[in-house]
Protein backbone atom coordinates (compact mmCIF):
# COMPACT_ATOMS: atom_id res chain seq x y z
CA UNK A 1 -3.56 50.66 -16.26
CA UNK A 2 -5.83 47.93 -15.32
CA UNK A 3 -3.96 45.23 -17.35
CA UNK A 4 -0.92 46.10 -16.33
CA UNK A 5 -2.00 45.76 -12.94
CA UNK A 6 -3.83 42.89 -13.64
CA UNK A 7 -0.96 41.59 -15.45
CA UNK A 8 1.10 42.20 -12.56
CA UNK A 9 -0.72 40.34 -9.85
CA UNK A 10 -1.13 37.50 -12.05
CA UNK A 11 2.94 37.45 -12.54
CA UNK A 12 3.10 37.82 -8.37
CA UNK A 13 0.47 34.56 -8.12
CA UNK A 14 2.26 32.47 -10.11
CA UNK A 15 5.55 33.23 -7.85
CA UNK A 16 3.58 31.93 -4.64
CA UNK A 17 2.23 28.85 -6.88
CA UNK A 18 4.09 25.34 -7.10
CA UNK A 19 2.55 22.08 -9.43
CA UNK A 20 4.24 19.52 -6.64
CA UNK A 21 0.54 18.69 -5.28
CA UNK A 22 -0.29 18.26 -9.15
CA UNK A 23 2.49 16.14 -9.67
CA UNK A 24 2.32 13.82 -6.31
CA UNK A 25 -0.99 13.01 -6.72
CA UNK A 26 -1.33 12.84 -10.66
CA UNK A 27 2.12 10.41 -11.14
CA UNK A 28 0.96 8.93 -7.48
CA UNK A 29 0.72 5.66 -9.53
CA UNK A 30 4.45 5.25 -8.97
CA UNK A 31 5.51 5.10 -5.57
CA UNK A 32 2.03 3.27 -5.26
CA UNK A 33 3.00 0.29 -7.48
CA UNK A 34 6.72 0.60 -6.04
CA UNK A 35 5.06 -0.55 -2.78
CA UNK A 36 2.64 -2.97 -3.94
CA UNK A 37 5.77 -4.69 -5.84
CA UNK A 38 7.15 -4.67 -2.30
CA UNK A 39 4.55 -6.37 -0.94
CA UNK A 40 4.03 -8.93 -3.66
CA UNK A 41 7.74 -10.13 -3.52
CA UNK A 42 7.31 -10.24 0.08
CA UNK A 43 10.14 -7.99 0.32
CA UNK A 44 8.90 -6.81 4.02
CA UNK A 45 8.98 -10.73 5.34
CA UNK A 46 12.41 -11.22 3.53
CA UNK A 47 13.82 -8.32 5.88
CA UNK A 48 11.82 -9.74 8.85
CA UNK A 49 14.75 -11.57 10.20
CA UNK A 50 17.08 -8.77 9.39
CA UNK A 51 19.13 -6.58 7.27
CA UNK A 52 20.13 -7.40 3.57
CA UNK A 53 21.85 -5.90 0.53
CA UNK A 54 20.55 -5.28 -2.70
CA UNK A 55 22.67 -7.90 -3.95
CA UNK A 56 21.25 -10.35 -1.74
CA UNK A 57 17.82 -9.11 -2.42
CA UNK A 58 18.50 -9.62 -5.88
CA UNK A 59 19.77 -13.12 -5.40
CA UNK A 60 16.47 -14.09 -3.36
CA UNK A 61 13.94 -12.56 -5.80
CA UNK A 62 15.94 -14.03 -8.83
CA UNK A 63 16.32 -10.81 -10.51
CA UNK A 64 17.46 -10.51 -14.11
CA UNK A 65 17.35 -6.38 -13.40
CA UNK A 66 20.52 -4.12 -13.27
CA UNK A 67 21.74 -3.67 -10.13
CA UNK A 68 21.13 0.21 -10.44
CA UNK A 69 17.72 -0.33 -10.54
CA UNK A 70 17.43 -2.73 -7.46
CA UNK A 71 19.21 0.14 -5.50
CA UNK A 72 16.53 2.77 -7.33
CA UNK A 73 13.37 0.46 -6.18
CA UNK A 74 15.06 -0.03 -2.44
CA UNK A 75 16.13 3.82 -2.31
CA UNK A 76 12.68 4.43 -3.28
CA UNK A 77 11.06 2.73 -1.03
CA UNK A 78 13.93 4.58 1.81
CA UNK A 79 12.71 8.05 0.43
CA UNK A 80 9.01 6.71 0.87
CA UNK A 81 9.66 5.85 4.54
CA UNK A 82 9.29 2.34 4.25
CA UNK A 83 12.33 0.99 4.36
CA UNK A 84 15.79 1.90 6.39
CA UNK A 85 18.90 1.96 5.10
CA UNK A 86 22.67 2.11 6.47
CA UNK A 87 25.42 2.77 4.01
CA UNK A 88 25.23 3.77 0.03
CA UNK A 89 24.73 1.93 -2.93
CA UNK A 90 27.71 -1.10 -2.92
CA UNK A 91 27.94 -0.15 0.91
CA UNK A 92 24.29 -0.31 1.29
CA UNK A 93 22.29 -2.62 3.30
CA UNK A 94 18.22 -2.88 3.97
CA UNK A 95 15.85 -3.22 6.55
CA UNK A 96 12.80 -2.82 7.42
CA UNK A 97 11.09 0.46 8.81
CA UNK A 98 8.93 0.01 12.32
CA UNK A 99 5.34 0.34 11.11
CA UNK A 100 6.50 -2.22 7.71
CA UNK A 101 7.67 -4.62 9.69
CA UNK A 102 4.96 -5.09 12.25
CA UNK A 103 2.06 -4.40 9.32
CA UNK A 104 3.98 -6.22 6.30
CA UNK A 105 6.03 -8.65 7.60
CA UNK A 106 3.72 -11.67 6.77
CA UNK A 107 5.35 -14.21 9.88
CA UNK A 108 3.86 -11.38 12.45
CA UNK A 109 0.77 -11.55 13.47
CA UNK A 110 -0.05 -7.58 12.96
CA UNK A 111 0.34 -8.51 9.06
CA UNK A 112 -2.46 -6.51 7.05
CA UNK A 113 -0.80 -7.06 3.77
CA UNK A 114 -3.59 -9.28 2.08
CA UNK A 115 -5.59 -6.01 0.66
CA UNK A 116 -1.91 -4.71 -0.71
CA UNK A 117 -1.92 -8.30 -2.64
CA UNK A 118 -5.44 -7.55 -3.65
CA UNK A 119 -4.83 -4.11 -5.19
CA UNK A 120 -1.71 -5.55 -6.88
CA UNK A 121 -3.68 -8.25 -8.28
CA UNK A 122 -6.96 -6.98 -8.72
CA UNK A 123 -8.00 -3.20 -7.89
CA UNK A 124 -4.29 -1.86 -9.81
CA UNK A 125 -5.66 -3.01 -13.30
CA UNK A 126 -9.46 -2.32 -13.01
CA UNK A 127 -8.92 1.47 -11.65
CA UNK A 128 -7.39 2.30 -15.25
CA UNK A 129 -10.95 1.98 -16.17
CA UNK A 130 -12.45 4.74 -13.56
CA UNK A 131 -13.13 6.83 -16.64
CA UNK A 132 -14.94 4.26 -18.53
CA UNK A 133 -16.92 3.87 -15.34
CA UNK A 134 -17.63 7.42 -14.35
CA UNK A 135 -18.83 7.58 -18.09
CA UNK A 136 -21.37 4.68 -17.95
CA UNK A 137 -21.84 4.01 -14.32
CA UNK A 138 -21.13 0.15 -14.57
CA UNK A 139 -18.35 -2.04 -12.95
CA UNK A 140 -15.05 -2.35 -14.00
CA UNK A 141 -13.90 -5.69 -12.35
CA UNK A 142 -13.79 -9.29 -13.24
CA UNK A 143 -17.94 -9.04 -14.04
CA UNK A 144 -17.40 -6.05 -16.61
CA UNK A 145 -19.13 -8.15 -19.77
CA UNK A 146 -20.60 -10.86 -18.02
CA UNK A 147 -24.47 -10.92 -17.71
CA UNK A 148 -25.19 -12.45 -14.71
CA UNK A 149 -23.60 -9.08 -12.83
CA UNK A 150 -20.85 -8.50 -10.03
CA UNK A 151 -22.76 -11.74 -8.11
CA UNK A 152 -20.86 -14.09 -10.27
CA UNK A 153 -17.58 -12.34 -9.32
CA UNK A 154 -18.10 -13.94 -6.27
CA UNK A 155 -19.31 -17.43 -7.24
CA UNK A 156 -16.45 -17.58 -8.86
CA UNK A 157 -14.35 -16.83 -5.87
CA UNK A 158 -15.39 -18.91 -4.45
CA UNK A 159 -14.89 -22.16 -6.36
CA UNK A 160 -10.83 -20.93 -6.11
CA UNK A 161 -9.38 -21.94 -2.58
CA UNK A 162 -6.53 -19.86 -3.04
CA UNK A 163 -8.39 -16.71 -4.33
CA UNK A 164 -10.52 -17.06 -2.04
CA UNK A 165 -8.27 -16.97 1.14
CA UNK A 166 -6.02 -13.68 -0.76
CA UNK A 167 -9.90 -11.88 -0.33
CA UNK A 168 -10.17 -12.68 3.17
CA UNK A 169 -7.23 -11.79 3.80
CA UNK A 170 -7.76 -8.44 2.05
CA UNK A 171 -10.91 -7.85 4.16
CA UNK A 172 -9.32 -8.78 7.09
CA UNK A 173 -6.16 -7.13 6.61
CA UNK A 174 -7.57 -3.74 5.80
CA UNK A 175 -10.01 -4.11 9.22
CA UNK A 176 -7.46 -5.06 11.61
CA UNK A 177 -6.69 -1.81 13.37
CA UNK A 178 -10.67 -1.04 13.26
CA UNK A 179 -11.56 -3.74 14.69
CA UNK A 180 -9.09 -3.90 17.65
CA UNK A 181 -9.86 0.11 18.15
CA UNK A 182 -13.59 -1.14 18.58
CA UNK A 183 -13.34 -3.79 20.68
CA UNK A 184 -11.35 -1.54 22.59
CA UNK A 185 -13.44 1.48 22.73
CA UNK A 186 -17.12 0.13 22.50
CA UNK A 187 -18.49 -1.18 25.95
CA UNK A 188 -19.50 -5.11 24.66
CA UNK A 189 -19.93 -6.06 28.50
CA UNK A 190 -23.26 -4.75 28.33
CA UNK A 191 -24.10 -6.96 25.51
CA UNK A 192 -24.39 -11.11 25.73
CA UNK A 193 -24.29 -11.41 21.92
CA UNK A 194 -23.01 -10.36 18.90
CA UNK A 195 -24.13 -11.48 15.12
CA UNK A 196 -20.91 -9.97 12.18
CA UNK A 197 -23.28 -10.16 9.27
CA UNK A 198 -20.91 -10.79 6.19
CA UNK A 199 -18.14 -11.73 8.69
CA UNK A 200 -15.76 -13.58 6.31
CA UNK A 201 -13.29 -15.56 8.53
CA UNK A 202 -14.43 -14.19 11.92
CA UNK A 203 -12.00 -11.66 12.25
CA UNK A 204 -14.36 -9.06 14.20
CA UNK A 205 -15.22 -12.11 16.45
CA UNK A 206 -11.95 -13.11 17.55
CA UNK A 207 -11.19 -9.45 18.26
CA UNK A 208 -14.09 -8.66 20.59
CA UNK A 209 -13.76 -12.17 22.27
CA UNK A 210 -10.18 -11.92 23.08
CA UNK A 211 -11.03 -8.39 24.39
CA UNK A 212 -14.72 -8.97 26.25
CA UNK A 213 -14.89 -12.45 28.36
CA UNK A 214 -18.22 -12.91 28.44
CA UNK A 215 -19.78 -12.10 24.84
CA UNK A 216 -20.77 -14.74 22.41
CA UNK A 217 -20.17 -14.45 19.08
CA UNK A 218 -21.59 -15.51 15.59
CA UNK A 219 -20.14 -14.92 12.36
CA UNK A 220 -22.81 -14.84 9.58
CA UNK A 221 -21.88 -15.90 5.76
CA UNK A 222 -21.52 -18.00 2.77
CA UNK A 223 -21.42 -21.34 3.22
CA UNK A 224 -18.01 -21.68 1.44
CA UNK A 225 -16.02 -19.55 3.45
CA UNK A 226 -16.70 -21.29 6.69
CA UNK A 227 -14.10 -23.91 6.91
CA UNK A 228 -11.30 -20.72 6.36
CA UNK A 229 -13.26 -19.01 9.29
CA UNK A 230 -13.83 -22.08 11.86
CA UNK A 231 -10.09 -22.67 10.70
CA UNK A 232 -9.40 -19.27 11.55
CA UNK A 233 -11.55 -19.06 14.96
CA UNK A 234 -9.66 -22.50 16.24
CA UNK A 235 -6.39 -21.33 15.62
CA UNK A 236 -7.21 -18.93 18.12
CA UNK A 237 -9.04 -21.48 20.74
CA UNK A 238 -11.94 -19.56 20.39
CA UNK A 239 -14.63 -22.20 19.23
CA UNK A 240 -16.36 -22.53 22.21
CA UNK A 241 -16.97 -18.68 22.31
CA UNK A 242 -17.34 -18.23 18.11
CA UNK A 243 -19.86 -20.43 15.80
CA UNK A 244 -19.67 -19.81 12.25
CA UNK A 245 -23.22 -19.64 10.65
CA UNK A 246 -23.35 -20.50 6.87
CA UNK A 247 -26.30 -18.49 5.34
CA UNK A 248 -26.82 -15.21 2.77
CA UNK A 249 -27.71 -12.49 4.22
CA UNK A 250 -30.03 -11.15 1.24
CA UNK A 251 -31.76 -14.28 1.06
CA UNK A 252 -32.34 -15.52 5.34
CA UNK A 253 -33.60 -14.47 8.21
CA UNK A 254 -30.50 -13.16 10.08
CA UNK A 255 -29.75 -15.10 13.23
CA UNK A 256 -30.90 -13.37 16.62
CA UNK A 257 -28.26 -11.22 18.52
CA UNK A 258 -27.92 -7.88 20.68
CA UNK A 259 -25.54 -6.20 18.88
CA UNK A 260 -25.15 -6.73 14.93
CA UNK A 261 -22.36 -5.61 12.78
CA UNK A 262 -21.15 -5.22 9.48
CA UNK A 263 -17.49 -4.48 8.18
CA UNK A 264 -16.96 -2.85 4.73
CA UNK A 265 -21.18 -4.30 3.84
CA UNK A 266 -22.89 -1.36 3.43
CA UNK A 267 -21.26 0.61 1.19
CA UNK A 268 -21.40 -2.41 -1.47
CA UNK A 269 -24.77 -1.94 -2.02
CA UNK A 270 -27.23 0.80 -4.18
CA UNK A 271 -29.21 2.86 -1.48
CA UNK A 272 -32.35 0.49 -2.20
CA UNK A 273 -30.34 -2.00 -1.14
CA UNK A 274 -28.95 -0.14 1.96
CA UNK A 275 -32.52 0.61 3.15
CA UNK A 276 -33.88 -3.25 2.53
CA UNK A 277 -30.96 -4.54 4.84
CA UNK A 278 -31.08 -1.99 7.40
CA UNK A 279 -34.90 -2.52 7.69
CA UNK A 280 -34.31 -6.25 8.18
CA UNK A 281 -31.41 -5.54 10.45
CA UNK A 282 -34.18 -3.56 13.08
CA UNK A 283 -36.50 -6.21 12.76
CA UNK A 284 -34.04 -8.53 13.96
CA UNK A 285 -32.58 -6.65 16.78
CA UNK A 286 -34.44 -6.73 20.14
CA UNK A 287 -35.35 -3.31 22.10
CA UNK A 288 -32.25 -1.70 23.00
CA UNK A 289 -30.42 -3.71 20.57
CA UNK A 290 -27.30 -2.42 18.60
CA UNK A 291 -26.17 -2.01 14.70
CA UNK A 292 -22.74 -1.19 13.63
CA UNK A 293 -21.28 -0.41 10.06
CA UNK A 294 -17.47 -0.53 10.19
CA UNK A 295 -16.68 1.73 7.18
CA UNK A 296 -14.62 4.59 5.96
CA UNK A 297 -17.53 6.77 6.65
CA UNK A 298 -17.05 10.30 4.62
CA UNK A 299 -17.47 13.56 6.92
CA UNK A 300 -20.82 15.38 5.91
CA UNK A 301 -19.30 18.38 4.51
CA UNK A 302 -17.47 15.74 2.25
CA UNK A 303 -13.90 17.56 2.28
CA UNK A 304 -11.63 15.69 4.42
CA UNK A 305 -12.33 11.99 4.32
CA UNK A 306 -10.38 11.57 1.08
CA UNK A 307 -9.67 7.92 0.93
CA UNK A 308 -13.59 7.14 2.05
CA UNK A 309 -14.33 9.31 -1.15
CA UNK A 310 -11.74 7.05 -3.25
CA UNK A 311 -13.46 3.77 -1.78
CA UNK A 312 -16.83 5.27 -3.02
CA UNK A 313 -15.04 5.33 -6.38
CA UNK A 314 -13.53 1.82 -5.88
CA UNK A 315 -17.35 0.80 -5.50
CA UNK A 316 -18.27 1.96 -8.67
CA UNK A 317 -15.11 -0.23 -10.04
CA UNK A 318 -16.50 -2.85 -8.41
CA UNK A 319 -20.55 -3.26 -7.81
CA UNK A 320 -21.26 -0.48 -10.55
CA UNK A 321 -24.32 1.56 -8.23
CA UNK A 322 -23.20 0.70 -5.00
CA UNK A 323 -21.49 4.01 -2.63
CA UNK A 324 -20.11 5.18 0.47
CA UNK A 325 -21.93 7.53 3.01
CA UNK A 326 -22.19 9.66 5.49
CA UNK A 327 -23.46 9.82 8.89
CA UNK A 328 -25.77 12.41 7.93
CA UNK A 329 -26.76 9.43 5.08
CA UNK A 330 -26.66 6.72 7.66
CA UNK A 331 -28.92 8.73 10.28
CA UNK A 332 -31.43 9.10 7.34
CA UNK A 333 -31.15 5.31 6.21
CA UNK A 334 -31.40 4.06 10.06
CA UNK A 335 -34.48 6.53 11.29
CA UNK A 336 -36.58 5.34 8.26
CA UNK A 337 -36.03 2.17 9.50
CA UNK A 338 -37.21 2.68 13.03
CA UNK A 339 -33.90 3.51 15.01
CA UNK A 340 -33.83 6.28 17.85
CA UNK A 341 -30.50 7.60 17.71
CA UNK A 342 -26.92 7.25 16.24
CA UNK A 343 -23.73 8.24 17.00
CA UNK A 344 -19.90 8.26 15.28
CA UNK A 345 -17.49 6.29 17.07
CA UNK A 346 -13.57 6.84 15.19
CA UNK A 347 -11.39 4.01 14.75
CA UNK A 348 -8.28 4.00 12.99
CA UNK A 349 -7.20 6.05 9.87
CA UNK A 350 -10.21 7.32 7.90
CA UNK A 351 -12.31 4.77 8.97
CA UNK A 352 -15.17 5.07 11.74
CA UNK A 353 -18.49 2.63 13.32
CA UNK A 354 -21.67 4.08 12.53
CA UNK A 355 -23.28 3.33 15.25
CA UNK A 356 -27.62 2.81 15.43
CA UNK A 357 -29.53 2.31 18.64
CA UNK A 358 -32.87 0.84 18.36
């Protein structure tokens, strides 16, 4: 009687159950890579100035594919959202959706494209390796088998102009909307000063500064990098207002300023790491002085924040012990160090500041 029942509830279960979670997220891969495709034939800034068909798009990618399958990668990316389409097939012609072209059209200035380009190029290839890394606990990028260890990753960046630029890009294009929501919704007037340790090409500057008159800015980094950032900080007239400051923030003292931040820093390093910046961070702050992570900071019962859990993975791809937190981890990490108090301040998407008062 029991297994029947048994038997008879399980038969009932399996009517209410469906596999179309299992399969979205487990052949995810495609629609992901139909996207990134997208955005590496700059499909989005082809479409900028308006509609096409697939046999133009064809033409103007030089595409020895079927016809058939240019309509199945456009319809695809239709059914995804991020394209429109009036007409079918021969009929058919292309445009843009509203968020794609404002975000992916590369001749706007809302363009966040550059970490698309850097997954395609990069993070697409070294995330087949996520189970040789959650096996061994070491890197999967560019640094896998060489000795001297993520750091030359970056050395190596940087002697390449034109990878170098695709990475700031990346790190500014993934920050955008975060830094715009915090310039908008942290009160900077009460603050002369603002240090953006590991700030890249002064992207966090330029936002607060067009956003707070009065602030003065510094943007803290490698010494290669700074002719992209004062390039950068010109182009918006901003010089007078914005100095870039070549320097490494492991190695120097870290220049004086009321408020400091840091965008997508933290979470690159091992908590030892973590504790040996923050403590230098507090020591550089005055009384009353500010610290900011800008992060994809994972909520503490570490159920919801999905994609700050998948960067967390992406930082094992890429630094091998390095992790992202929580603000139960950050409150830990910043009252060891000497702050009072900390707060959450959401931005946009997953992605909050972390913010420490000393």
């Amino acid at each position: 009687m029991n297994t029947e029942l048994t038997a008879e509830k399980t038969t009932q279960l399996k009517g209410q159950l469906t596999p179309s979670k299992i399969m979205q997220v487990g052949m995810g891969f495609w629609a992901s890579k139909a996207l990134l495709s997208a955005v590496h034939f700059e499909l989005f800034t082809l479409l900028g100035p308006g509609p096409l068909s697939a046999h133009d798009i064809q033409e103007k990618l030089s595409s020895k594919a079927s016809i058939r399958h240019i309509y199945d990668w456009l319809d695809t990316l239709v059914s995804l959202g991020f394209l429109e389409r009036k007409g079918l097939l021969d009929q058919a012609v292309y445009s843009n959706a509203e968020d794609t072209d404002f975000f992916l059209d590369m001749k706007k200035p809302g363009y966040m494209g550059g970490i698309l380009e850097m997954a395609n190029n990069r993070l697409y290839k070294h995330w087949m390796n996520l189970d040789e890394a959650l096996l061994t606990g070491q890197q999967q990028n560019e640094s896998k088998d060489d000795p001297h260890g993520n750091m030359d990753f970056f050395s190596k960046l940087y002697q390449d102009p034109g990878k170098l630029q695709e990475f700031m890009n990346a790190m500014s294009g993934i920050q955008t909307g975060n830094f715009i929501a915090l310039s908008n919704k942290f009160n900077f007037d009460n603050y002369s000063s603002l240090l953006d340790v590991g700030g890249a090409d002064g992207w966090l500057s330029i936002q607060v500064c067009l956003h707070h008159t009065d602030i003065q800015c510094t943007t803290f980094d490698l010494p290669p990098i700074e002719p992209l950032a004062k390039k950068k900080i010109e182009s918006y007239g901003l010089k007078d207002r914005i100095q870039f400051m070549p320097g490494d923030f492991f190695k120097d003292e870290l220049p004086k300023a009321d408020i400091i931040v840091m965008g997508n820093i933290l979470h690159g390093m091992n908590e030892e790491g973590k504790l040996q910046l923050l403590d230098k961070v507090f020591k550089t702050l005055p009384d009353g002085g500010v610290f900011m992570t800008v992060e994809n900071i994972i909520d503490n019962e570490r159920r919801q924040n999905t994609f700050g859990l998948l960067m967390s993975l992406n930082m094992l791809i890429e630094n091998g012990d390095a992790f992202d937190y929580t603000l139960d981890d950050f409150k830990n990490w910043t009252s060891r160090a000497g702050f009072k108090r900390v707060e959450l301040l959401p931005l946009s998407g997953p992605t909050s500041a972390a913010i420490a008062y000393k």
